[in-house]
Protein backbone atom coordinates (compact mmCIF):
# COMPACT_ATOMS: atom_id res chain seq x y z
CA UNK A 1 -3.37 8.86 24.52
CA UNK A 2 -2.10 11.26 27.11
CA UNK A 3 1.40 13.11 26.55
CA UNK A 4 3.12 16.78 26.43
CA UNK A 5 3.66 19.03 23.55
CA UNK A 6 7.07 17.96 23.08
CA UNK A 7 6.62 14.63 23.51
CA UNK A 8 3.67 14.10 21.04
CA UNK A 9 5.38 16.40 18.73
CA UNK A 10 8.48 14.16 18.90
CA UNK A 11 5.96 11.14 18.34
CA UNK A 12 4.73 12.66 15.56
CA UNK A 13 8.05 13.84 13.66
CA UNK A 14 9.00 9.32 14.30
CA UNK A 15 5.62 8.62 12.29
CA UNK A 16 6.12 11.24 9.40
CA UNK A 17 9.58 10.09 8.93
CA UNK A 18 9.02 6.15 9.31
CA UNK A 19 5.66 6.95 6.75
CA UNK A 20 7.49 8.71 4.39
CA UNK A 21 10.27 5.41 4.16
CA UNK A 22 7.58 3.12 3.78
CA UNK A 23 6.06 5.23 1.25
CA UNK A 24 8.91 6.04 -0.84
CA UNK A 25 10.43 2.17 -1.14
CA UNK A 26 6.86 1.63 -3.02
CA UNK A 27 8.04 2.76 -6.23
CA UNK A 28 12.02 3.40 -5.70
CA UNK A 29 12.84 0.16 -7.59
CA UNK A 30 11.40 1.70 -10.83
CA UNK A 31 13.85 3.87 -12.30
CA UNK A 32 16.70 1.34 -11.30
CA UNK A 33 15.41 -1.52 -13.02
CA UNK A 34 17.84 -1.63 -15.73
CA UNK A 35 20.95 -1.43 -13.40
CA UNK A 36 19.42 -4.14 -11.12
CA UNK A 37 18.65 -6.39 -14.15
CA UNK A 38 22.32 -5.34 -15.80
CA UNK A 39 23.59 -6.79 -12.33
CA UNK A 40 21.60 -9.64 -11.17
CA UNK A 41 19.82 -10.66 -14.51
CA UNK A 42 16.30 -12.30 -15.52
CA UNK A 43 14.83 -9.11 -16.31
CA UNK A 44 11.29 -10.68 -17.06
CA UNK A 45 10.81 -11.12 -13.06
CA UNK A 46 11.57 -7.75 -12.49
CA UNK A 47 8.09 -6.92 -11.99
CA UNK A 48 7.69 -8.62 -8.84
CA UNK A 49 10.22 -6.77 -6.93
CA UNK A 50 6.87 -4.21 -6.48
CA UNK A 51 4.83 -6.87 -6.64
CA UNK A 52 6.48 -8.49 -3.46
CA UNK A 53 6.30 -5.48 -1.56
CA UNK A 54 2.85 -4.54 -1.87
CA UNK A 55 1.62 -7.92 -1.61
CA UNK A 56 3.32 -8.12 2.31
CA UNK A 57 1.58 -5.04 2.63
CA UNK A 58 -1.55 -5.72 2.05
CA UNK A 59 -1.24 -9.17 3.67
CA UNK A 60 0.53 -8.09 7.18
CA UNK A 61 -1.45 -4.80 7.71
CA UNK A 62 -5.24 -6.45 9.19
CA UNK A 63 -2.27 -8.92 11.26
CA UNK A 64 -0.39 -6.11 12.62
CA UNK A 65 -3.46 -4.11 13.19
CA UNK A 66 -4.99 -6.67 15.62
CA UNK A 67 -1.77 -6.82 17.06
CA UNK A 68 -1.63 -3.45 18.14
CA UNK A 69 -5.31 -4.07 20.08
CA UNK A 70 -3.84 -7.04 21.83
CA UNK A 71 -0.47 -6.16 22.45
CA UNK A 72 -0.28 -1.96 22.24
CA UNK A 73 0.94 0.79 19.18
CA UNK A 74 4.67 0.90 20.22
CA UNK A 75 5.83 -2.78 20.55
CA UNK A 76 4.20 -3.54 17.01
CA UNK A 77 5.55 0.10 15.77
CA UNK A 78 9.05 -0.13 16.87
CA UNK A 79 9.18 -3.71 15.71
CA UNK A 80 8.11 -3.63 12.08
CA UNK A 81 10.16 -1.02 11.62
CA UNK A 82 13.19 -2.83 12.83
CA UNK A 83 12.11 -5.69 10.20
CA UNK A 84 11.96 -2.90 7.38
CA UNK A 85 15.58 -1.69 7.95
CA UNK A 86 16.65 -5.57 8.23
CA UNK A 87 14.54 -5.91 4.74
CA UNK A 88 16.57 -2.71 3.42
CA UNK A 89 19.78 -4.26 4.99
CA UNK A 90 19.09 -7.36 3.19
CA UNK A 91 18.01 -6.32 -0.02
CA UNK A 92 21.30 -4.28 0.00
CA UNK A 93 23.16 -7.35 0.03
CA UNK A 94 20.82 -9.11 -2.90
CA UNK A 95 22.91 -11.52 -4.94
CA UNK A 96 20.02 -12.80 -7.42
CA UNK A 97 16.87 -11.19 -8.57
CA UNK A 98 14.92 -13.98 -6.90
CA UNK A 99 16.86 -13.28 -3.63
CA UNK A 100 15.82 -9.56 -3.61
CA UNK A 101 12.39 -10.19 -4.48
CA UNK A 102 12.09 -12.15 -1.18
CA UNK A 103 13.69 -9.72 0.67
CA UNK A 104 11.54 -7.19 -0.79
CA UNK A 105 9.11 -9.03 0.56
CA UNK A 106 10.11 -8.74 4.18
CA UNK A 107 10.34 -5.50 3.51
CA UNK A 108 7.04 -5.16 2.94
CA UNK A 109 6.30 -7.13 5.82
CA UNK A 110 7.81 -4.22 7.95
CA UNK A 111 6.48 -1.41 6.13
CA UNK A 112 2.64 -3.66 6.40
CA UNK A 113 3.11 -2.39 10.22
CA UNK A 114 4.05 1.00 9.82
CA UNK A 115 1.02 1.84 7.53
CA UNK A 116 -1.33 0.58 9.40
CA UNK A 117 -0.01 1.96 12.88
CA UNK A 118 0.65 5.26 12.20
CA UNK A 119 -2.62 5.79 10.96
CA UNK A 120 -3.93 4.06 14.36
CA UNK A 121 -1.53 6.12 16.62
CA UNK A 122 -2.26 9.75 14.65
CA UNK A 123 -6.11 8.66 16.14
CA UNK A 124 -4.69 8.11 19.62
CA UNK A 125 -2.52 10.82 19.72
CA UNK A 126 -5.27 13.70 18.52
CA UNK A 127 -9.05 14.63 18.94
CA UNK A 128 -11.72 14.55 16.06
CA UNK A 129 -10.98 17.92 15.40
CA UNK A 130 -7.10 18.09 15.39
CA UNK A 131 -6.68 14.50 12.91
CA UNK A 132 -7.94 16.73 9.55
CA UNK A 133 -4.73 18.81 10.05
CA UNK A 134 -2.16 15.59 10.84
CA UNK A 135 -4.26 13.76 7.78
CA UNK A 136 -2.94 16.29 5.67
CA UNK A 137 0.64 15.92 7.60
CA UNK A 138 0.48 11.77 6.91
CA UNK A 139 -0.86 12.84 2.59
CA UNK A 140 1.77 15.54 2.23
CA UNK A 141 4.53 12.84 3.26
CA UNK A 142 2.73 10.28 0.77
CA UNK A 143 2.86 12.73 -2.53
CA UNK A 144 6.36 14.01 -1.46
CA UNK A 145 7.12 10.32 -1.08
CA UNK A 146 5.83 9.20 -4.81
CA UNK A 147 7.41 12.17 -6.89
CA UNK A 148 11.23 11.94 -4.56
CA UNK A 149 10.54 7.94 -4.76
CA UNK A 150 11.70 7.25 -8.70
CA UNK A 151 13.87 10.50 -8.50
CA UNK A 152 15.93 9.21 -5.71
CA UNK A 153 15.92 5.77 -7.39
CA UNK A 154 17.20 7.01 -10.48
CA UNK A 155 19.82 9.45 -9.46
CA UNK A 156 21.28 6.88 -7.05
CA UNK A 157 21.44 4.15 -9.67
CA UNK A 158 23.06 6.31 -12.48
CA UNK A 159 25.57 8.17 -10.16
CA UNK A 160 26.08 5.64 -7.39
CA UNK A 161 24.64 2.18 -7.22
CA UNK A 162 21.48 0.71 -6.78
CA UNK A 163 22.13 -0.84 -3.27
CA UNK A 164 22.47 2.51 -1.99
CA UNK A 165 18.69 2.90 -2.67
CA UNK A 166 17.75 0.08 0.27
CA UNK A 167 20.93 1.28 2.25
CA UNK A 168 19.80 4.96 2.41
CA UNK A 169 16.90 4.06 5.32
CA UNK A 170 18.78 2.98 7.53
CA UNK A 171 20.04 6.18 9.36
CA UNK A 172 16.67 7.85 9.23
CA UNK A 173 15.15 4.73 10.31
CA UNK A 174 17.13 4.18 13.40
CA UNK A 175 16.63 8.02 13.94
CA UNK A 176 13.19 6.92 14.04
CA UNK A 177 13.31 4.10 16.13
CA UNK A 178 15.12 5.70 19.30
CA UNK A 179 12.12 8.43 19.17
CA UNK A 180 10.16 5.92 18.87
CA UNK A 181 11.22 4.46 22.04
CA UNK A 182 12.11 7.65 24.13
CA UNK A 183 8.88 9.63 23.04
CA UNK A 184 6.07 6.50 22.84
CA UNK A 185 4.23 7.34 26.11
CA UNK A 186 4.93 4.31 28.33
CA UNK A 187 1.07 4.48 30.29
CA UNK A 188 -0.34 3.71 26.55
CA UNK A 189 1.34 0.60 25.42
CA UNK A 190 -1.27 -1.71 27.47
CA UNK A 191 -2.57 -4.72 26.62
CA UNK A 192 -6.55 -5.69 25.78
CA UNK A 193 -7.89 -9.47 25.36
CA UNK A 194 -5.28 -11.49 24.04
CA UNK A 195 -5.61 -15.03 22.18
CA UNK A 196 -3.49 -17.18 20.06
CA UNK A 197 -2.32 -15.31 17.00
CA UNK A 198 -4.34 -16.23 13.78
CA UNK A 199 -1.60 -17.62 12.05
CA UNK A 200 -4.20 -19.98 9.74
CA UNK A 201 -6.25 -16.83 9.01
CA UNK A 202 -3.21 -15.04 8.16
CA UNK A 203 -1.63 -18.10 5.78
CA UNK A 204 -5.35 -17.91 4.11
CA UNK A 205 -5.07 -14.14 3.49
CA UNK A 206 -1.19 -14.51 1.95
CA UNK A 207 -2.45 -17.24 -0.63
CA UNK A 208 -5.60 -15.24 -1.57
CA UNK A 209 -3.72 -11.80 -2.17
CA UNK A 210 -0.83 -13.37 -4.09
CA UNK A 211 -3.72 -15.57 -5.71
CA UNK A 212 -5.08 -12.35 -6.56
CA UNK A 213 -2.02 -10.30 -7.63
CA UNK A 214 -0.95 -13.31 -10.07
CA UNK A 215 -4.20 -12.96 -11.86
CA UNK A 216 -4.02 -9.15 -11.75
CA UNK A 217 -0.68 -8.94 -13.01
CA UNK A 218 0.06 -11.56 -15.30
CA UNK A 219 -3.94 -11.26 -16.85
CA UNK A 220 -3.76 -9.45 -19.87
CA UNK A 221 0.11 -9.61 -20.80
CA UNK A 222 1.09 -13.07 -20.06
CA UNK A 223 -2.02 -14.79 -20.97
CA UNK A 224 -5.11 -13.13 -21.96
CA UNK A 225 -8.08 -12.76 -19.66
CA UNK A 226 -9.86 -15.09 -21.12
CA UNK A 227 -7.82 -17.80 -21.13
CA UNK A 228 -7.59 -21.37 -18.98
CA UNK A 229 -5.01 -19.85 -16.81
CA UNK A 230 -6.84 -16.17 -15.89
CA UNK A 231 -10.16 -18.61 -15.08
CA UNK A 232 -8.06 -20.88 -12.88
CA UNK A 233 -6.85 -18.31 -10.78
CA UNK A 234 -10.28 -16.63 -10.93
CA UNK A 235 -11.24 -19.93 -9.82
CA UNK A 236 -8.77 -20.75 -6.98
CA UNK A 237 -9.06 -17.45 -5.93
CA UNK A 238 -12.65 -17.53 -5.14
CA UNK A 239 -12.32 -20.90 -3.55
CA UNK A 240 -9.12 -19.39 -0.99
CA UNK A 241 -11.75 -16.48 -0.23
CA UNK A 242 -14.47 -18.51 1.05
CA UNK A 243 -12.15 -21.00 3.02
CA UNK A 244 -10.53 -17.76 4.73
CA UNK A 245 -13.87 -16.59 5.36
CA UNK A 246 -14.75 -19.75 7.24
CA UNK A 247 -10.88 -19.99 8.97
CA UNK A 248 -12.21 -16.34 10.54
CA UNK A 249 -15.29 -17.31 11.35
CA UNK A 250 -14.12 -20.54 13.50
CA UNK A 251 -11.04 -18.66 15.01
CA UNK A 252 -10.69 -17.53 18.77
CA UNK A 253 -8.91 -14.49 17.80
CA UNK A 254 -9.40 -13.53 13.96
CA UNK A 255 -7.55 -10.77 12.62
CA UNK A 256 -10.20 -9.30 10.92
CA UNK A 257 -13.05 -10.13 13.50
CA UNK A 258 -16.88 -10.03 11.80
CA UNK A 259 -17.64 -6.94 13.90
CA UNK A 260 -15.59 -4.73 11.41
CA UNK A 261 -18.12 -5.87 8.36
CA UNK A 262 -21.11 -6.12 10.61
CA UNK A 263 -21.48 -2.45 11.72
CA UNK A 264 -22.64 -0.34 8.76
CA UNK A 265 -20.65 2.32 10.18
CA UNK A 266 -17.09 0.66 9.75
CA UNK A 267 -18.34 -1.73 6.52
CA UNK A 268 -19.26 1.11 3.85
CA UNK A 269 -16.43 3.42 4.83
CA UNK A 270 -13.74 0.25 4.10
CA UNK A 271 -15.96 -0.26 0.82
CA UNK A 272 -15.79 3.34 0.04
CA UNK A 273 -12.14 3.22 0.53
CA UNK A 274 -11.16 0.40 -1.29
CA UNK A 275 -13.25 2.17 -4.23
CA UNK A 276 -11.13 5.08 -3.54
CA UNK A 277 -8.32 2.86 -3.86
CA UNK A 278 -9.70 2.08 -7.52
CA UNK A 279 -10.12 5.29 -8.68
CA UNK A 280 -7.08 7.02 -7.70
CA UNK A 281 -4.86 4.73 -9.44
CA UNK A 282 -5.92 6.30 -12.65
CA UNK A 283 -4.49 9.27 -12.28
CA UNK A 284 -1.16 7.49 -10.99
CA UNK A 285 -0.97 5.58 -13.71
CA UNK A 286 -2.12 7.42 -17.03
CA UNK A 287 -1.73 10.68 -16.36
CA UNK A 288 2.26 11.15 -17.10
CA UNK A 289 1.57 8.98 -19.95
CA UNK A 290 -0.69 11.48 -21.59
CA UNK A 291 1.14 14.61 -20.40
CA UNK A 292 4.40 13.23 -22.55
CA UNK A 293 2.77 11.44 -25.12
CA UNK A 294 -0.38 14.40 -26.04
CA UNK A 295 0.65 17.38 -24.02
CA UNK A 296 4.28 17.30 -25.57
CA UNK A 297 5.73 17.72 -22.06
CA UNK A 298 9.03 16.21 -20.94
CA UNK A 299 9.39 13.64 -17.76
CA UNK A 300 9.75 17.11 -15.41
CA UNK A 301 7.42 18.77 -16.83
CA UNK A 302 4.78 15.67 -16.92
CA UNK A 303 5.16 15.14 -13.57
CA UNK A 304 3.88 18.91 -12.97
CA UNK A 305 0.37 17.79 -14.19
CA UNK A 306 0.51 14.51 -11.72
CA UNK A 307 1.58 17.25 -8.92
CA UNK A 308 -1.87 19.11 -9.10
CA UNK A 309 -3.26 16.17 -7.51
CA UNK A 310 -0.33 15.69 -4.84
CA UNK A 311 -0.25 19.58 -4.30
CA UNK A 312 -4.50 19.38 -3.56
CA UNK A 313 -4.85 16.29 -1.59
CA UNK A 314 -2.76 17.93 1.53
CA UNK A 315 -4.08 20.95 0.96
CA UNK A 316 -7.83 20.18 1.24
CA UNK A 317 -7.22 17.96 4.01
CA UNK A 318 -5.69 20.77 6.37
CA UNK A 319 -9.87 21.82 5.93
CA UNK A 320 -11.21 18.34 6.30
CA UNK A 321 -11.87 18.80 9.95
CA UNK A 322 -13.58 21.59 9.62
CA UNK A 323 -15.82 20.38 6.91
CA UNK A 324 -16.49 17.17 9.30
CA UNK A 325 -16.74 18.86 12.40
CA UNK A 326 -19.83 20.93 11.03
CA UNK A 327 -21.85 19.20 8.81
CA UNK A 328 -20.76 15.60 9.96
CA UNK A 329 -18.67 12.47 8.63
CA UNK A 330 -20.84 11.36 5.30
CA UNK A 331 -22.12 15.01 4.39
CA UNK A 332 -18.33 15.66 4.29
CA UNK A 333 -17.44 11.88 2.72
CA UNK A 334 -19.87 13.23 -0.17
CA UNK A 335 -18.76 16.02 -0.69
CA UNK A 336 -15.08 14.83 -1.62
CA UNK A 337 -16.90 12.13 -3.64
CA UNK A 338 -18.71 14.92 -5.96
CA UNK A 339 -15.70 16.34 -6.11
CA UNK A 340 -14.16 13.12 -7.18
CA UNK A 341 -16.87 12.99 -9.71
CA UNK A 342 -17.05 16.39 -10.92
CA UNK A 343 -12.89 16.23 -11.60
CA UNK A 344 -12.75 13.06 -13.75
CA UNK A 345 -15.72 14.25 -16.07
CA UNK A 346 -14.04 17.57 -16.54
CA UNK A 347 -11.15 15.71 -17.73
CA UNK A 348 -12.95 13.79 -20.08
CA UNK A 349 -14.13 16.76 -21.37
CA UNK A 350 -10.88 18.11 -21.89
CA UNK A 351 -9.42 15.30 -23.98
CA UNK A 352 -12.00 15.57 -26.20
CA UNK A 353 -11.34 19.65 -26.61
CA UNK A 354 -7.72 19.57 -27.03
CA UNK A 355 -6.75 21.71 -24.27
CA UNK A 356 -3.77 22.73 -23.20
CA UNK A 357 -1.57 21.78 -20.00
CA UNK A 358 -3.24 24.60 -17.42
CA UNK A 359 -7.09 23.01 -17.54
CA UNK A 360 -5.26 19.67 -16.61
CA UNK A 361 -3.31 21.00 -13.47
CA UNK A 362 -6.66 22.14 -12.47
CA UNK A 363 -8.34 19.39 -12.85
CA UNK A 364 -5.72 17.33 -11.56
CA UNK A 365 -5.76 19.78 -8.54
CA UNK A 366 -9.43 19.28 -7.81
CA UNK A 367 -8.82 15.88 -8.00
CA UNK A 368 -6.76 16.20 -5.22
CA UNK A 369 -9.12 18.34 -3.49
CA UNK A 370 -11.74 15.73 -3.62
CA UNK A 371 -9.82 12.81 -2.20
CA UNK A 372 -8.28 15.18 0.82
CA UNK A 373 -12.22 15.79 1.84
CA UNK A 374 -13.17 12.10 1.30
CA UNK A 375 -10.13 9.69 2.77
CA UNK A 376 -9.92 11.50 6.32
CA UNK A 377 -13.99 11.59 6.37
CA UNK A 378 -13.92 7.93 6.28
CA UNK A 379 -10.75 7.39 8.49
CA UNK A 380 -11.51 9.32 11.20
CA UNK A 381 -14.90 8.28 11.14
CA UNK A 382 -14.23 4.90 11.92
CA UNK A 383 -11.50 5.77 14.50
CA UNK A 384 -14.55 7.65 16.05
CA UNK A 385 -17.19 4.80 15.65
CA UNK A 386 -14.73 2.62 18.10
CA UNK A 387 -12.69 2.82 21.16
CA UNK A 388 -9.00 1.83 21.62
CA UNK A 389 -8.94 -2.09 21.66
CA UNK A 390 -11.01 -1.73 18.41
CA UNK A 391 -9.06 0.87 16.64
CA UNK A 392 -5.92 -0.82 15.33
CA UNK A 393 -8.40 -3.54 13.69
CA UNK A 394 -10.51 -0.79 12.24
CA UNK A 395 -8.32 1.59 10.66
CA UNK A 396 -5.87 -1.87 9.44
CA UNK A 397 -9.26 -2.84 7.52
CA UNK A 398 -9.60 0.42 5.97
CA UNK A 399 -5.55 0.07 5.00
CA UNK A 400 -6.35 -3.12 3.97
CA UNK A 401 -9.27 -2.21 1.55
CA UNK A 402 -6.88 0.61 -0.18
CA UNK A 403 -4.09 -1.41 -1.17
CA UNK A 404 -6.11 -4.30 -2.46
CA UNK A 405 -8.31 -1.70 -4.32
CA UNK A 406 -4.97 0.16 -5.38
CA UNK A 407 -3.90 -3.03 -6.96
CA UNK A 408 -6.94 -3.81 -8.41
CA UNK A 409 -6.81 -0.31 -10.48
CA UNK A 410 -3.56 -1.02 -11.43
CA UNK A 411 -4.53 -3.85 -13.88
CA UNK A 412 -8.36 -2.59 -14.43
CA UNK A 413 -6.96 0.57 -15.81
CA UNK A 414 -4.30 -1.01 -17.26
CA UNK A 415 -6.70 -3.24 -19.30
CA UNK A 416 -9.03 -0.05 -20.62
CA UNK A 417 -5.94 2.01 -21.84
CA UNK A 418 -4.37 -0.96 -24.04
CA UNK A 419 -8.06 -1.77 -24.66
CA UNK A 420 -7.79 1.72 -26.66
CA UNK A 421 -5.31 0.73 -28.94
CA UNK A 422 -1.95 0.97 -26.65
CA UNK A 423 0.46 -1.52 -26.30
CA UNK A 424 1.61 -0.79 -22.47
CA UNK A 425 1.79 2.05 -20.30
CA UNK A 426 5.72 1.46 -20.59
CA UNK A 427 5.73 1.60 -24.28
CA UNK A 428 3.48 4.40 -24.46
CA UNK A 429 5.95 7.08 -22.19
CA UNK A 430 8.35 6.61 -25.68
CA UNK A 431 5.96 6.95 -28.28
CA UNK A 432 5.12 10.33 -29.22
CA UNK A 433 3.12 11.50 -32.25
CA UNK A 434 2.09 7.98 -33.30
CA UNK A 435 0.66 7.30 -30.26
CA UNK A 436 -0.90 10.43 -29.22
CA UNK A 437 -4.48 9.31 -30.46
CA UNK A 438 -4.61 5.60 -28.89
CA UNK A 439 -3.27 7.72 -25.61
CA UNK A 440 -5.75 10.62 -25.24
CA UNK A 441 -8.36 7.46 -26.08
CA UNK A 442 -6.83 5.51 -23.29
CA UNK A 443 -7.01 8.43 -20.74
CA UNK A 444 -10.44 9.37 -21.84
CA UNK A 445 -11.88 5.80 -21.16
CA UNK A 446 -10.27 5.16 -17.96
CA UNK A 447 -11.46 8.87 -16.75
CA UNK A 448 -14.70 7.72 -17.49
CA UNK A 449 -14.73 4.14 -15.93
CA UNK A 450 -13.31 6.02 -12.79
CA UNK A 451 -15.85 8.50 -13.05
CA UNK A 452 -18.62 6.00 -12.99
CA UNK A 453 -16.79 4.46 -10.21
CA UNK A 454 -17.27 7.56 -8.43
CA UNK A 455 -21.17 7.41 -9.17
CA UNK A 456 -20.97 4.19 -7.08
CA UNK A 457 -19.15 5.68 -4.42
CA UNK A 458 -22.11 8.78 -4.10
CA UNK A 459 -24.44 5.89 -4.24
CA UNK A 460 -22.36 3.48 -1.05
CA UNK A 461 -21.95 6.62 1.18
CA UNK A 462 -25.63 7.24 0.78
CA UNK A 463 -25.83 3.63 3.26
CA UNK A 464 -23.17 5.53 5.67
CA UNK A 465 -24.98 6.24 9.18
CA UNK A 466 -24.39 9.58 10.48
CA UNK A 467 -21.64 9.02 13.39
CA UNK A 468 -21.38 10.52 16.46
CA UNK A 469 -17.56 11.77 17.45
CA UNK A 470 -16.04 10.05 20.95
């Protein structure tokens, strides 16, 4: 992608600030949930207003990244992020819970474009050797997002009102589209082999995921997992994955074309990825719990521990290149893995010693540091494995394989922490010295499961050819 200083620099403040919206409505809802159910009621669907959003994600992100091969970055760009400021506009105006959790989910729909084609333009835009240092650019907007996300939330739903949450894109947004527009370099929005869209492909996809996120997030608290209805959806899940296979296989134009899981090279980094997707969540999830519930810290405080991990995964990635650059993509995608490894096993460790809250932030730190060596490995690995009409589809696959392995953390970790003797992540935040025991227990056996899940990943990026940059 050709383009002056100014201009690309331009570009690139329109992708940090359209990231960082996308981002931050992932988890705003939280801390305004009992506003929002105080105003539009049935509190016991609240769930989905997340679930909606991350589910049109996930779904729209393979579809948009085609898109962009077919049709160029900026018309696919410009227009999901129109359709996330019409979901925020919309879900400003939400008179029922139902009604906001579909507007959520166009939402989602938008932000489904943004994450996959900012990632796609950032490989455009820069060389091999230049994307460590706008990796760490895209992860620093990411952590900032998820600690401002539930503060923002919060602060606007006790002092102001909740619909000021969805209404507070819309001036940054529209800041973003016009440099979107005036700084997108015209010569680069071209267009490759076009077909019909895969709309049958995409249906199949939507009824999978949501298949999937049903049994994922009602497994366990609404039903047990071994009941009739978790094997049903097990079931009908497994039967939507094969026919989607087969709708791919038989269409002119899929969406996510066989190539992508045919080439070694672009297969075990979206593996490795969604993995990654796994074992990150852990953290996320369980480590504020333990922070308030063991560490005696208070919400602030807790969220100091979490910010080890934030505070290392930009930080190491600023050094990715380098680390790339010289001893190549999977030396480097190993590394960050042992890292990975090395971090979670401490922590087990640590729970078992009863430290105190320093040992933590380090570990939580080199936590960090291990995922900012590993993700842009992988990323910018495949970016380098294919040329521009490929690109979009590639890195939308590796988007893909994250959120649906994000989500799939969410209730696997979920499941080992109550598994321990806890009765809810939720519940546990309140519960103090009565809990601390079935908490640190919780913590420990997730750490481990993730740190086995690691193992795993050593073990995949071990099958990773060695790939030559283009």
């Amino acid at each position: 992608m050709t383009g002056g200083t100014a201009q690309r620099r331009g570009l690139l403040a329109a992708l940090l600030l359209v990231m960082f919206l996308a981002a931050m409505d992932s988890s705003v809802t939280a801390t305004a949930a009992p506003q929002i159910v105080t105003d539009l009621g049935d509190g016991a669907a609240f769930s989905w207003l997340l679930a909606a959003y991350v589910l049109a994600v996930t779904v729209s992100v393979p579809l948009y990244g085609k898109l962009a091969d077919t049709h160029g970055r900026r018309p696919v760009l410009v227009g999901g992020t129109l359709l996330f400021l019409a979901g925020s506009a919309l879900c400003a105006v939400g008179w029922s819970l139902p009604s906001l959790i579909a507007f959520r989910f166009v939402q989602g729909l938008g932000a489904g474009a943004i994450q996959g084609t900012v990632q796609t333009v950032a490989g455009d835009l820069y060389e091999p050797h230049e994307r460590g240092r706008i990796q760490a650019g895209l992860a620093s907007v990411w952590s900032v997002a998820a600690l401002t996300g539930p503060a923002v939330g919060g602060a606007l739903a006790q002092y102001g009102h909740w619909r000021g949450i969805f209404l507070l894109n819309l001036p940054p947004g529209l800041a973003a589209v016009w440099l979107l527009v005036r700084r997108f370099p015209r010569e680069d929005v071209q267009s490759g082999t076009s077909g019909p869209v895969d709309w049958r492909g995409a249906l199949g996809l939507l009824l999978t995921c949501a298949t999937l996120m049903t049994l994922l997030a009602q497994g366990g608290t609404a039903w047990p997992w071994n009941s009739v209805q978790s094997c049903a959806l097990l079931t009908l899940f497994l039967l939507l994955v094969l026919a989607t296979a087969r709708i791919e296989r038989q269409a002119v134009e899929p969406f996510m074309p066989g190539w992508v899981w045919r080439r070694r090279e672009l297969a075990v980094p979206s593996l490795a990825l969604g993995l990654l997707g796994v074992i990150m969540t852990a953290p996320l999830l369980l480590l504020p719990v333990y922070a308030q519930a063991v560490l005696g810290l208070g919400p602030v405080a807790g969220a100091v521990v979490l910010a080890g991990m934030t505070f290392g995964w930009p930080t190491a990635a600023v050094f990715s290149s380098r680390l790339y650059l010289r001893v190549g993509f999977r030396a480097a995608a190993l590394t960050g893995a042992t890292t990975v490894a090395v971090a979670l096993s401490a922590t087990v460790h640590l729970t078992l010693s009863d430290a105190s809250t320093v040992p933590f932030v380090a570990m939580s730190t080199l936590l960090g540091v291990g995922l900012g060596l590993l993700q842009p490995a992988l990323l910018v690995g495949v970016q380098a494995a294919v040329g521009w009409d490929g690109r979009g589809v590639a890195t939308a696959n590796l988007m893909f394989c994250r959120e649906t392995g994000q989500s799939v953390g969410a209730a696997l970790f979920g499941a080992v922490f109550n598994a321990a003797g806890n009765d809810g992540v939720a519940v546990a935040v309140g519960c103090v010295a009565v809990c601390e025991e079935p908490v640190a227990a919780g913590l420990r056996y997730a750490y481990l499961v993730g740190a086995g899940l690691a193992a795993a990943l050593m073990l995949l990026l071990l099958r990773m050819p060695r790939m030559a940059l283009r």
